[in-house]
Protein backbone atom coordinates (compact mmCIF):
# COMPACT_ATOMS: atom_id res chain seq x y z
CA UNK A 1 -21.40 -8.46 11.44
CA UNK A 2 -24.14 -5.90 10.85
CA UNK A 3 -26.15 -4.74 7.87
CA UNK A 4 -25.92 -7.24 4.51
CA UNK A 5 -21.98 -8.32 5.35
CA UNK A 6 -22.78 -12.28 6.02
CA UNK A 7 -24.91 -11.93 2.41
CA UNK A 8 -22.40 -9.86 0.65
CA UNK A 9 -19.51 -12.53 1.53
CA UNK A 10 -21.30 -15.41 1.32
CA UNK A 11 -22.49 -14.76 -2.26
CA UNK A 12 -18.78 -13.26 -3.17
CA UNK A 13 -16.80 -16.58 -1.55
CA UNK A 14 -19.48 -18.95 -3.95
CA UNK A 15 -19.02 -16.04 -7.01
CA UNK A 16 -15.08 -16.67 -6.20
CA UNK A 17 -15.66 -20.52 -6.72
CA UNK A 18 -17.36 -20.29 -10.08
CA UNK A 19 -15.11 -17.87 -11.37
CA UNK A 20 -11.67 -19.62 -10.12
CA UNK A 21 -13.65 -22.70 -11.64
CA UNK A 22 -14.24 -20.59 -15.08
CA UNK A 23 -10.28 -19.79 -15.45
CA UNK A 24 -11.68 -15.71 -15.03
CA UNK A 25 -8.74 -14.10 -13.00
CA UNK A 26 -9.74 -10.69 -13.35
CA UNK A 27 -12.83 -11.56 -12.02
CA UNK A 28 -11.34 -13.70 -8.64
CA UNK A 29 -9.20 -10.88 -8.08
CA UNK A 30 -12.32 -8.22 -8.08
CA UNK A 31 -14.03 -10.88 -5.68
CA UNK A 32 -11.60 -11.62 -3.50
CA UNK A 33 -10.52 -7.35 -3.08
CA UNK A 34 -14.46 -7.03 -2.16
CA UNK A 35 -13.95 -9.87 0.13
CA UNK A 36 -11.18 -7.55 1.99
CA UNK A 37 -13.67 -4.37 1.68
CA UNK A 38 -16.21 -6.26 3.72
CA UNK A 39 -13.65 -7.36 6.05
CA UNK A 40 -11.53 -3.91 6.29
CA UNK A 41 -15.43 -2.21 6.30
CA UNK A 42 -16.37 -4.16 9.85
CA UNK A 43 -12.72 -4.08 11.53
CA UNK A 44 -11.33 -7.38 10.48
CA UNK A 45 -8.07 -5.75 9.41
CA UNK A 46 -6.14 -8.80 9.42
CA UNK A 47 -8.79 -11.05 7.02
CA UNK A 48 -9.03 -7.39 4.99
CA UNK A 49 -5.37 -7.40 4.03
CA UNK A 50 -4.74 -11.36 3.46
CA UNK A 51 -7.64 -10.39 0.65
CA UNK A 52 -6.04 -7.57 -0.68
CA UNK A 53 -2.55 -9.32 -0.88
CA UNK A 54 -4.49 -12.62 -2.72
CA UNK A 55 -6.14 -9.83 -4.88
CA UNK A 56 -2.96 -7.82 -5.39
CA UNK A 57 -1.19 -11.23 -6.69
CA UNK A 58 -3.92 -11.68 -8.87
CA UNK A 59 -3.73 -7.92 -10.00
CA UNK A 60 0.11 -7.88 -10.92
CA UNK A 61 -0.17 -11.51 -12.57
CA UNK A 62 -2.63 -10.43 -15.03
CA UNK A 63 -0.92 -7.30 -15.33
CA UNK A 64 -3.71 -5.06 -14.15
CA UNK A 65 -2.48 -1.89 -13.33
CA UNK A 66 -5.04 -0.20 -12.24
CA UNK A 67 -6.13 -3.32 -10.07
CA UNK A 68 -2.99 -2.98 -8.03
CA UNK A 69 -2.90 0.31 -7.66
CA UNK A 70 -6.69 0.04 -6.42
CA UNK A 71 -5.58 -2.70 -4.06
CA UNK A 72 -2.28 -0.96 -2.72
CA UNK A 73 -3.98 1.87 -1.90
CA UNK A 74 -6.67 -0.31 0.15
CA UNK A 75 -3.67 -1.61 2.35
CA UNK A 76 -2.83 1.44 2.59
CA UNK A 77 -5.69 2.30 4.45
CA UNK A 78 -5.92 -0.93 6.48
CA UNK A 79 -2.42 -0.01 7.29
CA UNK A 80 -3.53 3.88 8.20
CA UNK A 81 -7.02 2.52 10.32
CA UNK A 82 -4.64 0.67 12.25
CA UNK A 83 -1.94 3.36 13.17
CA UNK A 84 0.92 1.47 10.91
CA UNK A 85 1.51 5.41 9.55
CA UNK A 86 4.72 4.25 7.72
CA UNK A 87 3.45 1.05 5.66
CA UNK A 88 0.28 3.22 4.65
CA UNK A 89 2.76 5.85 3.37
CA UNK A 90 4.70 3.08 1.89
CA UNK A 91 1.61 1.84 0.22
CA UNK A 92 -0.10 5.49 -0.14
CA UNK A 93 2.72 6.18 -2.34
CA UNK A 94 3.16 3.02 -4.66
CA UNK A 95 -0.41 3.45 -5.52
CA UNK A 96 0.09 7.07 -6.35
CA UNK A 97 2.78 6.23 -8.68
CA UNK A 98 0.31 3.84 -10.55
CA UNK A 99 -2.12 6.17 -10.63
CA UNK A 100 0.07 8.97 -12.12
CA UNK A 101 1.70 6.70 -14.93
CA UNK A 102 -2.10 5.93 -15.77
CA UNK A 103 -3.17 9.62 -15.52
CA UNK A 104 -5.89 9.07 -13.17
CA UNK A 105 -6.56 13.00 -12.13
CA UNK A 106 -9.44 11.68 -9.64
CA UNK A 107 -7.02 8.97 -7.71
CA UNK A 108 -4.05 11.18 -7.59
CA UNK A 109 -5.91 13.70 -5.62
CA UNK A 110 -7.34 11.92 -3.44
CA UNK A 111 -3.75 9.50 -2.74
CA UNK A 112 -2.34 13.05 -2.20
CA UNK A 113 -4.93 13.98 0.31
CA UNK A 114 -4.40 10.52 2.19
CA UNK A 115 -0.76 11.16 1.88
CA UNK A 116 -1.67 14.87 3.79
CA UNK A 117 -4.06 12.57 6.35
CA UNK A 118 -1.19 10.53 7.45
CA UNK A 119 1.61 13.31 8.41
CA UNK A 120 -1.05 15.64 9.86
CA UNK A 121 -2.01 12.32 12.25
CA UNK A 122 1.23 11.55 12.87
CA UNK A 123 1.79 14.99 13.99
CA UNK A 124 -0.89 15.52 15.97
CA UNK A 125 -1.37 12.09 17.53
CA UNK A 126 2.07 10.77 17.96
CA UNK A 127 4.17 14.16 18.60
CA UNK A 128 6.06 13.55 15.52
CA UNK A 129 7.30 16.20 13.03
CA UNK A 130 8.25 13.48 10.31
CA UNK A 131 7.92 9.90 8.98
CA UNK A 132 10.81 8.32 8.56
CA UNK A 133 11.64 8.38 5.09
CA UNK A 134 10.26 6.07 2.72
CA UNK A 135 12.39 3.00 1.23
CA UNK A 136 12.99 2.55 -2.01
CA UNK A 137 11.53 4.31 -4.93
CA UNK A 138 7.35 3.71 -3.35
């Protein structure tokens, strides 16, 4: 790791601890999606989404909408950084959907741009006129 990283998650995994201790689940799921920024931010893709999925559970227990959508789209990247074009789609979209029923202007644009990112790299990198369509109503 380079830069502050070993700091950053050593101070998050002990702020996790006191928080989980406290009974503050908003909180542990905040942590624990930084946890999976670090993580996703040096390459550890697989750490990066088992945070994001502990964060997302977190998210959708609490009923924090905006938290999942935050998170989704974050595994939607990990999924896009790694080539898996159809889960960040998948993902890409579910967040979208979020962020329209919460009217979130900002997040909307910029889901629709990653949306854009993923068939233009698909087209140009893998040959590929299409995805294959997207299951269910993501």
């Amino acid at each position: 790791m380079r830069g502050n990283y070993a700091a950053a998650l050593e101070h998050w995994h002990r702020a996790m601890a006191m928080h989980e201790e406290l009974g503050n689940r908003s909180d542990v799921a905040r942590v624990t999606l930084n946890i999976g920024n670090v993580h996703s931010s040096t390459g550890n893709y697989a750490a990066a989404l088992e945070h994001y999925h502990r964060a997302l559970a977190v998210f959708e227990e609490i009923g924090n909408r905006t938290g999942v959508a935050s998170v989704t789209l974050n595994i939607g990247n990990v999924h896009f950084s790694t080539g898996n074009y159809p889960s960040a789609l998948e993902n890409y979209h579910r967040a979208l959907a979020v962020f329209e029923e919460l009217g979130n202007s900002s997040k909307v644009a910029r889901l629709t741009g990653n949306i854009g990112n993923v068939h233009y790299t698909t087209a140009t990198t893998l040959g590929t006129r299409e995805l294959p369509p997207r299951s269910g109503n993501a």
